[in-house]
C-alpha atoms as a PDB file:
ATOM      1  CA  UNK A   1      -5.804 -22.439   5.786  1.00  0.00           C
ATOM      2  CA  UNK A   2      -6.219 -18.429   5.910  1.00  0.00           C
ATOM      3  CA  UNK A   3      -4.163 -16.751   3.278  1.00  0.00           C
ATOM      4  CA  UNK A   4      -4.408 -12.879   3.032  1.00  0.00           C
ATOM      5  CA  UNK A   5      -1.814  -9.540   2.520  1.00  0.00           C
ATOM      6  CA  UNK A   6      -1.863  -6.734   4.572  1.00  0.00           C
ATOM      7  CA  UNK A   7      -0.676  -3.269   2.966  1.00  0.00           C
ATOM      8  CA  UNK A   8       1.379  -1.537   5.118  1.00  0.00           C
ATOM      9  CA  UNK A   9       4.185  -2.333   8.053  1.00  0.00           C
ATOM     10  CA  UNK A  10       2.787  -5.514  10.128  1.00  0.00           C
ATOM     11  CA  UNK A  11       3.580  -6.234  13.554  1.00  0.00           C
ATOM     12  CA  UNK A  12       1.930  -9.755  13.583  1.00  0.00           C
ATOM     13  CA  UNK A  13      -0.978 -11.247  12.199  1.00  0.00           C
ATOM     14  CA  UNK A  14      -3.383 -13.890  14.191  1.00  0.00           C
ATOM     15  CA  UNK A  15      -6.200 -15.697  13.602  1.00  0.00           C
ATOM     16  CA  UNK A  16      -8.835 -15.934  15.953  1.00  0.00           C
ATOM     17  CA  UNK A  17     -12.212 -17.931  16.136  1.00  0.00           C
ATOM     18  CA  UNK A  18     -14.479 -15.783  17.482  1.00  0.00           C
ATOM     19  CA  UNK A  19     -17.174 -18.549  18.737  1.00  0.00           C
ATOM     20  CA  UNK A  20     -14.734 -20.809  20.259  1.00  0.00           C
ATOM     21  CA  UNK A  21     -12.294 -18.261  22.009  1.00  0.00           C
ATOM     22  CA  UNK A  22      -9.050 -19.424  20.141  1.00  0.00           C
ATOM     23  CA  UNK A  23      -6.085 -17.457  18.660  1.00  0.00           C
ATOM     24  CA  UNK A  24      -3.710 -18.979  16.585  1.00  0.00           C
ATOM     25  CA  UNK A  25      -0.116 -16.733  15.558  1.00  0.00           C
ATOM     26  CA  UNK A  26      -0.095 -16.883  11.879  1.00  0.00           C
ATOM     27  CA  UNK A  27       3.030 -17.041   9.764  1.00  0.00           C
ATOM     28  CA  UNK A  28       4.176 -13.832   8.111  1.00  0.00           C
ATOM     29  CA  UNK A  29       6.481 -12.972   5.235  1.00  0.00           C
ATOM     30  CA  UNK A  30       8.365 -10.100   3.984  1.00  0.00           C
ATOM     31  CA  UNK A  31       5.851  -8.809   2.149  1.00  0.00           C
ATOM     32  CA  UNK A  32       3.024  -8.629   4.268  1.00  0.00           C
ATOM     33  CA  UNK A  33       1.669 -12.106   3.038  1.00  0.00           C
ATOM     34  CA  UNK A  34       0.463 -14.203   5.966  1.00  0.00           C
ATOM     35  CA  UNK A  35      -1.023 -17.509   6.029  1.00  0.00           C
ATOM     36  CA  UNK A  36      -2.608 -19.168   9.191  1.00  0.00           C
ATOM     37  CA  UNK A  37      -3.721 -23.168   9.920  1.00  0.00           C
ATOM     38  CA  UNK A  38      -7.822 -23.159  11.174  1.00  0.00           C
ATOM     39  CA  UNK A  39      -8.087 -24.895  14.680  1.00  0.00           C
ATOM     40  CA  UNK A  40     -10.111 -27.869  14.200  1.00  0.00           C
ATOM     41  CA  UNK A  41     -13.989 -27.086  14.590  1.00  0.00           C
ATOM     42  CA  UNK A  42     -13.372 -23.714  13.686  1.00  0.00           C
ATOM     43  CA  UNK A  43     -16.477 -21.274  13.291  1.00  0.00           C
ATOM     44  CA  UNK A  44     -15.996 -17.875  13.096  1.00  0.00           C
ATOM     45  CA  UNK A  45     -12.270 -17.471  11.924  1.00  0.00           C
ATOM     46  CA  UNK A  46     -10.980 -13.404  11.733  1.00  0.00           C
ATOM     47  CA  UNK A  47      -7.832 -12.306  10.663  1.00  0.00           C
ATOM     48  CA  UNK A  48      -5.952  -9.563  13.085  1.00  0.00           C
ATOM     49  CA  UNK A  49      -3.365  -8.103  11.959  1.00  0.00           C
ATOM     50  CA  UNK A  50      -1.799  -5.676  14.483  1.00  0.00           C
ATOM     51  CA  UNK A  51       0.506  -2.249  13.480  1.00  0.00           C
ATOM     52  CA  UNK A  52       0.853  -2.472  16.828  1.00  0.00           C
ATOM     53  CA  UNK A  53      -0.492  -3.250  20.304  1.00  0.00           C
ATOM     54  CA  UNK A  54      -2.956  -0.025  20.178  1.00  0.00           C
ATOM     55  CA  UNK A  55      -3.294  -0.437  16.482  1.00  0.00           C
ATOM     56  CA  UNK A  56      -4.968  -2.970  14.851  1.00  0.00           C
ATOM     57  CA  UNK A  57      -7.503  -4.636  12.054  1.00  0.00           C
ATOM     58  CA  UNK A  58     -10.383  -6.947  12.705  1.00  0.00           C
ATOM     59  CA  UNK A  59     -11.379  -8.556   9.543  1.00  0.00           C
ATOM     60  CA  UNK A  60     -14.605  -9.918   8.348  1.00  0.00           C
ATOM     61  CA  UNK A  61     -15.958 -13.239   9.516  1.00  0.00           C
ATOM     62  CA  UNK A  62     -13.831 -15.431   6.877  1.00  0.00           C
ATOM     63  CA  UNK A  63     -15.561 -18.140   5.063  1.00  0.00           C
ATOM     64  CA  UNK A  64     -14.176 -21.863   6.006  1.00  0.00           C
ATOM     65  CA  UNK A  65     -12.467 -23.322   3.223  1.00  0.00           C
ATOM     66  CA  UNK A  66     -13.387 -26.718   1.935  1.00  0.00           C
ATOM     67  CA  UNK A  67     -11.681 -29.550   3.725  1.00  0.00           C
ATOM     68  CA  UNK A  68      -7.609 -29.028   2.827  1.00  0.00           C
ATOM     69  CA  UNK A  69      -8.476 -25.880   0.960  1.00  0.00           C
ATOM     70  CA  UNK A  70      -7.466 -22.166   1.167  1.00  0.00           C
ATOM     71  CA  UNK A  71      -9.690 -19.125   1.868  1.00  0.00           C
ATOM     72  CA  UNK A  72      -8.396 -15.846   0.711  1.00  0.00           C
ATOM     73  CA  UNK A  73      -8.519 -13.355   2.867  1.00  0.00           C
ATOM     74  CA  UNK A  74      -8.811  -9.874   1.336  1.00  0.00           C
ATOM     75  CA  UNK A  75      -6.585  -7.409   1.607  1.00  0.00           C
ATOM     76  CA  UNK A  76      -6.035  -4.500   4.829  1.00  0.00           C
ATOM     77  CA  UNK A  77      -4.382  -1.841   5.134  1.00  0.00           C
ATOM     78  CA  UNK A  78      -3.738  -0.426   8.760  1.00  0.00           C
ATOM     79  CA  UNK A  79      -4.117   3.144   9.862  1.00  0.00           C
ATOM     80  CA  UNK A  80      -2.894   4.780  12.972  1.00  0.00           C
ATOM     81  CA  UNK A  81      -3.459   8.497  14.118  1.00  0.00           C
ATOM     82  CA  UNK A  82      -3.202  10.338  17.810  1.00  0.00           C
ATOM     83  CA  UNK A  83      -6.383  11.158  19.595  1.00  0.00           C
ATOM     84  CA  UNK A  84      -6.302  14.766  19.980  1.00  0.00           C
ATOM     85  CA  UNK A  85      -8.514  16.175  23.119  1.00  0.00           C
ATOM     86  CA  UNK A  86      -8.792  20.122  23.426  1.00  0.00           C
ATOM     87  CA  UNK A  87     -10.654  21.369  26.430  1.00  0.00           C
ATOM     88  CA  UNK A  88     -12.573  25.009  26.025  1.00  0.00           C
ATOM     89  CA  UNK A  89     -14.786  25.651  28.974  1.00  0.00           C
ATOM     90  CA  UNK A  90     -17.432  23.624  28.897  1.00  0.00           C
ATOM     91  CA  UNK A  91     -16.427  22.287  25.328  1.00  0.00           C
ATOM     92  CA  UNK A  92     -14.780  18.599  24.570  1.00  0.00           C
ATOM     93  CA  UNK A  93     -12.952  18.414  20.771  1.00  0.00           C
ATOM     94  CA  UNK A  94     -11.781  14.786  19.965  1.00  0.00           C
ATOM     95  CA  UNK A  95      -9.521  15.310  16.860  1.00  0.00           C
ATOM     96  CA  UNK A  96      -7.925  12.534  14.567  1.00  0.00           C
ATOM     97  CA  UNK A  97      -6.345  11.946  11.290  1.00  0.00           C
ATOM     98  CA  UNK A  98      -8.772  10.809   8.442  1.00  0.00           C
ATOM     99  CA  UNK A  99      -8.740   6.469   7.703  1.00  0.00           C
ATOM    100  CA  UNK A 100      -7.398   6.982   4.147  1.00  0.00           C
ATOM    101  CA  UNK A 101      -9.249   5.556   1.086  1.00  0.00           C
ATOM    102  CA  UNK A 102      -8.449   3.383  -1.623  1.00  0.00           C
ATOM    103  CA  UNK A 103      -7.675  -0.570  -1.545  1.00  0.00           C
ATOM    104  CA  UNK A 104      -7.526  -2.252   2.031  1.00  0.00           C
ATOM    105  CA  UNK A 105      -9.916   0.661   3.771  1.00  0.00           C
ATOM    106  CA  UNK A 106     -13.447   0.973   3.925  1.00  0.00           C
ATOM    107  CA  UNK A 107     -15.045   2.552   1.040  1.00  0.00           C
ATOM    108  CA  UNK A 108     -17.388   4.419   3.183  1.00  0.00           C
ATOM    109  CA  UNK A 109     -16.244   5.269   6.783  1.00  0.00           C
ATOM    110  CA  UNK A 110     -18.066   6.212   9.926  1.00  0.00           C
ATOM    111  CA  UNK A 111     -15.651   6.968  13.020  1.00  0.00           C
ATOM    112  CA  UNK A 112     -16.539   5.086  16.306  1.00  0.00           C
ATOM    113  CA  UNK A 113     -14.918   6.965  19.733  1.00  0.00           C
ATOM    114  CA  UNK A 114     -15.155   4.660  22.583  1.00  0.00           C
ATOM    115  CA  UNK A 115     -14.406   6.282  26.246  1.00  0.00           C
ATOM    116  CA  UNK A 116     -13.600   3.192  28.668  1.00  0.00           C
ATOM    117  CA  UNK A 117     -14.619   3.781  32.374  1.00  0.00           C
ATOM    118  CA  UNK A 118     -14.401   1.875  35.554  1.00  0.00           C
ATOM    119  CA  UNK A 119     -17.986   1.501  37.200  1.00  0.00           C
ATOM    120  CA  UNK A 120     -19.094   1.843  40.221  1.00  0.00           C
ATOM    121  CA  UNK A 121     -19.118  -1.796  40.411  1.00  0.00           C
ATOM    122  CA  UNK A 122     -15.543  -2.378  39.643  1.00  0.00           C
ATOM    123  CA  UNK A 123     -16.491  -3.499  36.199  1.00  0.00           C
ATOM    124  CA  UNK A 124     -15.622  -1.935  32.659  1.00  0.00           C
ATOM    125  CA  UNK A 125     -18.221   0.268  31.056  1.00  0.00           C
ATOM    126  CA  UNK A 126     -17.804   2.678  27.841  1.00  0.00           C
ATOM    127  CA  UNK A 127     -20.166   4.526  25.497  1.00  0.00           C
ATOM    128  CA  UNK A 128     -19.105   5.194  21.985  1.00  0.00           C
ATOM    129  CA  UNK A 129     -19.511   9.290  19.917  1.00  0.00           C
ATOM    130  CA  UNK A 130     -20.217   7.999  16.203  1.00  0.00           C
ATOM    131  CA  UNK A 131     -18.925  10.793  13.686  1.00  0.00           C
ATOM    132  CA  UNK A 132     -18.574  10.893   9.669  1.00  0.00           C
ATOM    133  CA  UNK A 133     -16.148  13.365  10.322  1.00  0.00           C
ATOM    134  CA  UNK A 134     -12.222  12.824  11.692  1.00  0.00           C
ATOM    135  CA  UNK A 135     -13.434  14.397  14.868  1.00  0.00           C
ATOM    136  CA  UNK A 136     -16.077  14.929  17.383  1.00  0.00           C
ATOM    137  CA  UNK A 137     -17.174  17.949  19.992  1.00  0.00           C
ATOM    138  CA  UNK A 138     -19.401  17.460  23.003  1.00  0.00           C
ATOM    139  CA  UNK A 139     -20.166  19.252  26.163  1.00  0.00           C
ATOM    140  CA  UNK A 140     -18.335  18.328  29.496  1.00  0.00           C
ATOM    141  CA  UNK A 141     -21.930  18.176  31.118  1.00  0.00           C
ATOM    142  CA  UNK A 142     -23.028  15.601  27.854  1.00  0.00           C
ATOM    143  CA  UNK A 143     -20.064  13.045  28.866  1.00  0.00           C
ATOM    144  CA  UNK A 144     -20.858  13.486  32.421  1.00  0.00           C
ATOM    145  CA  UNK A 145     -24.494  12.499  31.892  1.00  0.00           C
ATOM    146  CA  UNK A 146     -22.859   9.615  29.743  1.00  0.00           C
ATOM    147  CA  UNK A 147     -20.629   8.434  32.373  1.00  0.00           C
ATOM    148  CA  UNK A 148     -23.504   8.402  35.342  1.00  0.00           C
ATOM    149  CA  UNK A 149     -21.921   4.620  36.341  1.00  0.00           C
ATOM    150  CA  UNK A 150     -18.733   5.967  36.651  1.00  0.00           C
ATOM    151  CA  UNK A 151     -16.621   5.014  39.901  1.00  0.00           C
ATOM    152  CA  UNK A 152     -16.874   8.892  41.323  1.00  0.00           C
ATOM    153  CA  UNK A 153     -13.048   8.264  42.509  1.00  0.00           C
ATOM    154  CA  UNK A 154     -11.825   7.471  39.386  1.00  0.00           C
ATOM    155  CA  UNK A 155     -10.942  10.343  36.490  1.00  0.00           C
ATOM    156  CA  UNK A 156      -8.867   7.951  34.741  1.00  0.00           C
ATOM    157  CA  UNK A 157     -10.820   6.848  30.938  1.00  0.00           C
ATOM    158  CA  UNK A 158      -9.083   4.885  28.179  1.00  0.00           C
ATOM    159  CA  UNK A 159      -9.552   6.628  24.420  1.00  0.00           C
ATOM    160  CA  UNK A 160     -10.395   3.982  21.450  1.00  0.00           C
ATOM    161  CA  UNK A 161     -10.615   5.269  18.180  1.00  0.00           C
ATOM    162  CA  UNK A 162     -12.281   3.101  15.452  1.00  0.00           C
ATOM    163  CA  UNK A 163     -13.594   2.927  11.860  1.00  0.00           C
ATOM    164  CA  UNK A 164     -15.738   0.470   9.813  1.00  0.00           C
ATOM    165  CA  UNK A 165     -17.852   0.720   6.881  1.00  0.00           C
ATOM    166  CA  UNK A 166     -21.336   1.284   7.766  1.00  0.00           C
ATOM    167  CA  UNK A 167     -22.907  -0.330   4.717  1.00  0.00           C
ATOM    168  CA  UNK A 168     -21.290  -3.869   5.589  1.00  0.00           C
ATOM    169  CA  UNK A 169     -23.096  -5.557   8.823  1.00  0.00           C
ATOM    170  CA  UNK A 170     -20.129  -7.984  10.913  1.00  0.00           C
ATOM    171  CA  UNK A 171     -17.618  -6.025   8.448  1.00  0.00           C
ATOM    172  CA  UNK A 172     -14.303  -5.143   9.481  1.00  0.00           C
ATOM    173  CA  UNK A 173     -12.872  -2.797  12.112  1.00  0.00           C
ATOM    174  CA  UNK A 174     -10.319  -0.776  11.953  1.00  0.00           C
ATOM    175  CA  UNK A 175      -8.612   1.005  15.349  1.00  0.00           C
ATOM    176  CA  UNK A 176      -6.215   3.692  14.779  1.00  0.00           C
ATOM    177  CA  UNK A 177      -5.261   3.717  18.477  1.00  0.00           C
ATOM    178  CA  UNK A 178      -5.853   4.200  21.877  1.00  0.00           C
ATOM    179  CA  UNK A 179      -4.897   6.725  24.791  1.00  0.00           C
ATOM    180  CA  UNK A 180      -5.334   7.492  28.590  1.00  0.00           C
ATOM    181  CA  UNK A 181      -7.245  10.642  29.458  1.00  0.00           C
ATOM    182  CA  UNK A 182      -8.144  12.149  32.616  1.00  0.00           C
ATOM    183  CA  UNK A 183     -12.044  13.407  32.706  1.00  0.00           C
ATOM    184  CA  UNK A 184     -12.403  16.982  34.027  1.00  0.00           C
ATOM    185  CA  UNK A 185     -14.462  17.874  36.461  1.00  0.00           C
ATOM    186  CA  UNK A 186     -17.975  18.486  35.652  1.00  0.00           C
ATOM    187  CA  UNK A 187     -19.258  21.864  34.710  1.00  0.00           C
ATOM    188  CA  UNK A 188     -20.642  23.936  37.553  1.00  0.00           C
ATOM    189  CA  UNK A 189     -24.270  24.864  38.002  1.00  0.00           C
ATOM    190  CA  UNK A 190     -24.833  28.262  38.218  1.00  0.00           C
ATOM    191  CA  UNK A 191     -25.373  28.032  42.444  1.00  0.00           C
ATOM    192  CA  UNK A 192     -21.690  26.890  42.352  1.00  0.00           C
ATOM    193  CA  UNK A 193     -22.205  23.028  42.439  1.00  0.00           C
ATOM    194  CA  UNK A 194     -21.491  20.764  40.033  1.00  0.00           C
ATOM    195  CA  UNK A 195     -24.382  20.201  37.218  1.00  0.00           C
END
């Protein structure tokens, strides 16, 4: 079994094996204790515990107990925050609250901002702006260039903002939320066309 305490209010908590594609709902009490059964086989068990459907944390790859033993999981505290956009000209701000520190967050934090696209395929494509900062500015040209697959009839883009701990390689993710934006046109050239 998985045994672990998240800090903070708690949707639900699963378990999922990474390698072998399997989620298992884990039980969870008052007090944000949880405690989850491995699927037979199991690999690469994570805990997820969800603040919501657009809020969530990814834990560690958990060691596997010894047969009919316990691994403890440590303990995670969630963090939500808005994705702020603010459009200037030619100028792109992504703003956010800070992941807080102390016990269940990363001790150091680096800020991942995925943008979601369709392609011109029809499949799913993003890029990711890494900041140390709660925020990010680019130029609308820059995420153009970035989005060069993009289906040209869609505007639609899905927000993701995440945080991990940059020092700890396969560590845990934390994502504060997500959002729907609409991309602006891109900047015009100076003949009047688009750059």
């Amino acid at each position: 079994e998985i045994h672990g305490r998240a800090l903070g209010p708690l949707l639900r908590v699963s378990l999922v094996d990474v390698g072998r594609h399997v989620q298992r709902p884990a039980q969870l009490e008052s007090d944000g204790r949880y405690r989850a059964k491995l699927p037979p086989f199991a690999r690469e068990p994570r805990v997820f515990l969800y603040a919501s459907d657009e809020s969530w944390v990814e834990s560690k790859i958990l060691e596997l107990p010894p047969e009919g033993g316990v691994t403890e999981a440590p303990p995670y505290a969630l963090w939500t925050s808005p994705i702020d956009v603010a459009v200037d000209a030619d100028q792109i701000r992504f703003n956010w609250a800070p992941i807080p520190e102390g016990e269940g967050y990363p001790a150091r934090r680096r800020y991942s901002l995925l943008v979601r696209f369709k392609k011109d395929d029809g499949e799913l494509g993003e890029v990711s702006f890494i900041s140390m900062e709660p925020g990010r500015t680019t130029s609308l040209g820059e995420l153009h260039e970035l989005l060069l697959q993009r289906d040209a009839t869609s505007v639609d883009v899905t927000l993701e903002l995440r945080a991990y701990d940059p020092g700890i390689k396969d560590g845990p993710l934390w994502v504060a939320g997500r959002r729907p934006w609409k991309l602006p046109p891109p900047p015009k050239a100076p003949d009047g066309g688009a750059r």
